[in-house]
Protein backbone atom coordinates (compact mmCIF):
# COMPACT_ATOMS: atom_id res chain seq x y z
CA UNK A 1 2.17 -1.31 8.31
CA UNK A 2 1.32 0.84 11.56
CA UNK A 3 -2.35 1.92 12.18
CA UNK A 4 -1.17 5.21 11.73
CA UNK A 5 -0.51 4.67 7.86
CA UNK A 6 -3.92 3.13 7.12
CA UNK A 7 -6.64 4.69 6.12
CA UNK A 8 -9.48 3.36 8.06
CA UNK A 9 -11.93 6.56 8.37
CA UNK A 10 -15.67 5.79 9.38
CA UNK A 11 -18.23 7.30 7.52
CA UNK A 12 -19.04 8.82 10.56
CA UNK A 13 -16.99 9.48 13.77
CA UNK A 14 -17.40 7.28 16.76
CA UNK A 15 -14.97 6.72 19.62
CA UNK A 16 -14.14 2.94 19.83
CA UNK A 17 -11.59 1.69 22.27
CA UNK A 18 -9.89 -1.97 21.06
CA UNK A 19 -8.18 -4.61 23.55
CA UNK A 20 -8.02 -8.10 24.15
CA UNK A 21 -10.81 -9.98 25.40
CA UNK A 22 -10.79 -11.59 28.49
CA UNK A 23 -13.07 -14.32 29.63
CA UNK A 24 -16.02 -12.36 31.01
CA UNK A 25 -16.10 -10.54 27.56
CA UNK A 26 -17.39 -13.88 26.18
CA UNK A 27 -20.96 -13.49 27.52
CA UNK A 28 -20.86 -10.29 25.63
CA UNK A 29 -19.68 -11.67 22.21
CA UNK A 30 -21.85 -14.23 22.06
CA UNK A 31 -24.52 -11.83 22.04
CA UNK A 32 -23.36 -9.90 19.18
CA UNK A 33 -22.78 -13.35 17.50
CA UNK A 34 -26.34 -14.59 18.01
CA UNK A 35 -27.64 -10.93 17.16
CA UNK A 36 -25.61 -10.81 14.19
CA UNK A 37 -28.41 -13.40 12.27
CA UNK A 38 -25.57 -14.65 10.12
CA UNK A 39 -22.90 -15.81 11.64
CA UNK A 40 -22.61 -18.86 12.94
CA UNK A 41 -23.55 -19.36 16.66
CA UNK A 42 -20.87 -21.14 18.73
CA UNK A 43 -22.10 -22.28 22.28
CA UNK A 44 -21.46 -19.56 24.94
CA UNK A 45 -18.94 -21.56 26.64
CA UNK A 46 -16.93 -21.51 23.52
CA UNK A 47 -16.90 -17.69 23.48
CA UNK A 48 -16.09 -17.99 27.14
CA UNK A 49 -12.91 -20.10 26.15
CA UNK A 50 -11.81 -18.53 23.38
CA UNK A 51 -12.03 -15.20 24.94
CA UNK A 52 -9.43 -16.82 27.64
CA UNK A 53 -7.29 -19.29 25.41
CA UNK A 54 -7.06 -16.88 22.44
CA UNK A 55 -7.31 -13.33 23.78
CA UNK A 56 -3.48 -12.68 21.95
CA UNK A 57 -5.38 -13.58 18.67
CA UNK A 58 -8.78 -11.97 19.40
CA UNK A 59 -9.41 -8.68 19.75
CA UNK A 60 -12.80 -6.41 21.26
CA UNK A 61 -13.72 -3.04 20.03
CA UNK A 62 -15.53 -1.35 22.79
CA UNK A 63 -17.49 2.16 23.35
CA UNK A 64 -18.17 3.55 26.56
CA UNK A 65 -16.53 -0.14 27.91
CA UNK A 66 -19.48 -2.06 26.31
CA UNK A 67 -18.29 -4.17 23.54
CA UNK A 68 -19.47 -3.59 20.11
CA UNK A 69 -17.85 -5.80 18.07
CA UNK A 70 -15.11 -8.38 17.84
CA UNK A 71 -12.60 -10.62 15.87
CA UNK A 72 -12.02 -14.31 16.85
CA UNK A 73 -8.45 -15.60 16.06
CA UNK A 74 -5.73 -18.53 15.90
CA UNK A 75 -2.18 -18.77 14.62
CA UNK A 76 -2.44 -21.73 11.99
CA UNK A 77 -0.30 -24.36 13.51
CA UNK A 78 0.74 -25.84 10.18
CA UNK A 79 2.24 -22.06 9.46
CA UNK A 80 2.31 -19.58 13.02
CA UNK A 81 3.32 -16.49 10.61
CA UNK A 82 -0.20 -17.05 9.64
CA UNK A 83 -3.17 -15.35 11.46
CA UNK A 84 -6.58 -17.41 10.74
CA UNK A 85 -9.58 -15.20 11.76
CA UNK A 86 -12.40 -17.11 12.76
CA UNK A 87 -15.44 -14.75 13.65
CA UNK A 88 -15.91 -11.07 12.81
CA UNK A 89 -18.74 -8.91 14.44
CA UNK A 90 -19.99 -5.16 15.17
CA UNK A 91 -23.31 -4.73 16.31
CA UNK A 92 -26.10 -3.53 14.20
CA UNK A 93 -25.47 0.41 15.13
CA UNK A 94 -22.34 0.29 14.81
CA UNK A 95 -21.82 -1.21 11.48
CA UNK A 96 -20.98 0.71 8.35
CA UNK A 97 -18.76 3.14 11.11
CA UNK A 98 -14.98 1.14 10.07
CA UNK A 99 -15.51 -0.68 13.35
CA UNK A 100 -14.73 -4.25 11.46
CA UNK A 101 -11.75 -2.86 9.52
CA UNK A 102 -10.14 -1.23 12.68
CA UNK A 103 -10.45 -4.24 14.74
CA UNK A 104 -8.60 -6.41 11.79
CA UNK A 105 -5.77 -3.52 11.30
CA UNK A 106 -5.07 -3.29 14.77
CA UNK A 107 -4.92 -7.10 15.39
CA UNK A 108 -2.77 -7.70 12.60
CA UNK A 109 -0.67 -5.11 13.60
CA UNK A 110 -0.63 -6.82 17.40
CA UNK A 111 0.01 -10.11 15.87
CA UNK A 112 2.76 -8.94 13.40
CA UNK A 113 4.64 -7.25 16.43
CA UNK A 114 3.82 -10.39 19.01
CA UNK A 115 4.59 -13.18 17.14
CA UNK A 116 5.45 -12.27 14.05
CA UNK A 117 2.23 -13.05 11.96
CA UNK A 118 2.96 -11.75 8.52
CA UNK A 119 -0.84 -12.98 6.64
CA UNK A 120 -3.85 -13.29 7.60
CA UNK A 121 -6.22 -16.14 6.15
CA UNK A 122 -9.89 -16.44 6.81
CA UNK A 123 -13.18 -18.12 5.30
CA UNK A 124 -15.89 -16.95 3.76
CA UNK A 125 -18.98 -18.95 2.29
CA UNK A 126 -19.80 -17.77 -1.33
CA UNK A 127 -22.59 -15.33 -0.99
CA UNK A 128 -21.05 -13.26 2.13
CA UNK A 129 -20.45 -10.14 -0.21
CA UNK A 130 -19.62 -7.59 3.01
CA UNK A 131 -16.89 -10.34 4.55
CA UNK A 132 -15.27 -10.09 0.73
CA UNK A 133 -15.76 -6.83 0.55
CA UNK A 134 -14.14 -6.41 3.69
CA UNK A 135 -10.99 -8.48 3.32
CA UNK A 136 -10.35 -6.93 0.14
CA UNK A 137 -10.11 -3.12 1.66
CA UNK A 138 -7.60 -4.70 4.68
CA UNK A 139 -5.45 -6.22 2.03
CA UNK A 140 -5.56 -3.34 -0.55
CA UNK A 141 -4.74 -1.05 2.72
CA UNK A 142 -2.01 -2.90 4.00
CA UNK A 143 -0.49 -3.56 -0.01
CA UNK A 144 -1.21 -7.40 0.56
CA UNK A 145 -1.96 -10.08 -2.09
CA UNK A 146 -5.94 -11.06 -2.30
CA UNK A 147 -6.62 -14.50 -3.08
CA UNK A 148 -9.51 -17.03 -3.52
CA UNK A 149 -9.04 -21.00 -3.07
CA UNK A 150 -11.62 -23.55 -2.43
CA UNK A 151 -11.36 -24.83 0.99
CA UNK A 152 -14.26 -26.62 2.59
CA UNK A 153 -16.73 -28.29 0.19
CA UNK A 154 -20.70 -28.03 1.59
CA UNK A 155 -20.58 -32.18 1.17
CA UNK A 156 -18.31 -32.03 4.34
CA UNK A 157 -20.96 -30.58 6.51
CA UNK A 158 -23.77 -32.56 7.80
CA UNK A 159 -26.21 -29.66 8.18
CA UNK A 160 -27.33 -27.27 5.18
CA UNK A 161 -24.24 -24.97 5.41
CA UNK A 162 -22.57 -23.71 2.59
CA UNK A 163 -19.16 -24.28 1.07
CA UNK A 164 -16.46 -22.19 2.73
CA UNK A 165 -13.41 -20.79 0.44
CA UNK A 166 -10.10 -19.66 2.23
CA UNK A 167 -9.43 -15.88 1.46
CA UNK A 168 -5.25 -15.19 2.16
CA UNK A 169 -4.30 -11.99 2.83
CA UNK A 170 -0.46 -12.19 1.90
CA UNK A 171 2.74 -10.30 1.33
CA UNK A 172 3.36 -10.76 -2.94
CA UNK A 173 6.27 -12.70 -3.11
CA UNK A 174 8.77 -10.82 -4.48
CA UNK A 175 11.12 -12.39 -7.24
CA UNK A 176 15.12 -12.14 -6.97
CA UNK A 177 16.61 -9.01 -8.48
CA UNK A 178 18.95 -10.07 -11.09
């Protein structure tokens, strides 16, 4: 589904520019990461890389050419159709404005017409509420399948973090006409 034919209206108007990151932006986004205070905090050199080796995955929303927000990205090598999005951000002003929506249409929409990405899967630890909440509007938008699985028990991580489950945002499979 085209941009055009989604429904992603901020509560109230901003102008926000999206692109592809390039490796200076990664300075930038892990700043918004840190600032965030829940996402998880990668080393800058990893937004530095990622911003280089996964810019066709990734994806900056920008105003006045300062980024605001971004989306971190990979095709899921077991499955390429399949877009995995690793990090979502928008700065503190910004949020609430369909910054975080926009950026997700418009990459799957990149990603569909690039390399022919047809989901999207993502995590999300069990009391993120907004990343649900979130994920549930771009699938309902787009006419895509919702679904919960376990995924990452919190006995796999040797820190305090939580359990991640894998959201998939999918096409319903559609059975044979008879």
């Amino acid at each position: 589904m085209s941009p055009s034919h989604i429904s992603t209206t901020p509560t109230s108007a901003i102008a926000v520019d999206y692109r592809r990151p390039s490796a200076p932006d990664g300075h930038r986004l892990w700043e918004i990461a840190s600032d965030s205070k829940v996402l998880d905090v990668n080393s800058s050199y990893a937004y530095v890389l990622w911003c280089n080796d996964f810019a066709a995955t990734s994806i900056v929303a920008e105003i006045d050419s300062r980024p605001i927000g971004f989306v971190t990205g990979y095709r899921r090598p077991e499955d390429p159709t399949v877009l995995m999005v690793w990090q979502v951000a928008v700065d503190h002003d910004a949020r609430g404005r369909g910054v975080a929506a926009g950026m997700l249409h418009r990459l799957f929409d990149r990603c569909a017409h690039d390399d022919g990405v047809v989901a999207l899967h993502t995590t999300i630890s069990p009391d993120n509420q907004a990343s649900r909440r979130l994920f549930a509007s771009v699938a309902a938008a787009r006419g895509l399948q919702f679904r919960r699985e376990k995924f990452f028990a919190a006995e796999l991580f040797p820190d305090s973090h939580e359990s991640e489950d894998l959201y998939r945002l999918e096409p319903s499979a559609t059975s044979p006409s008879d």
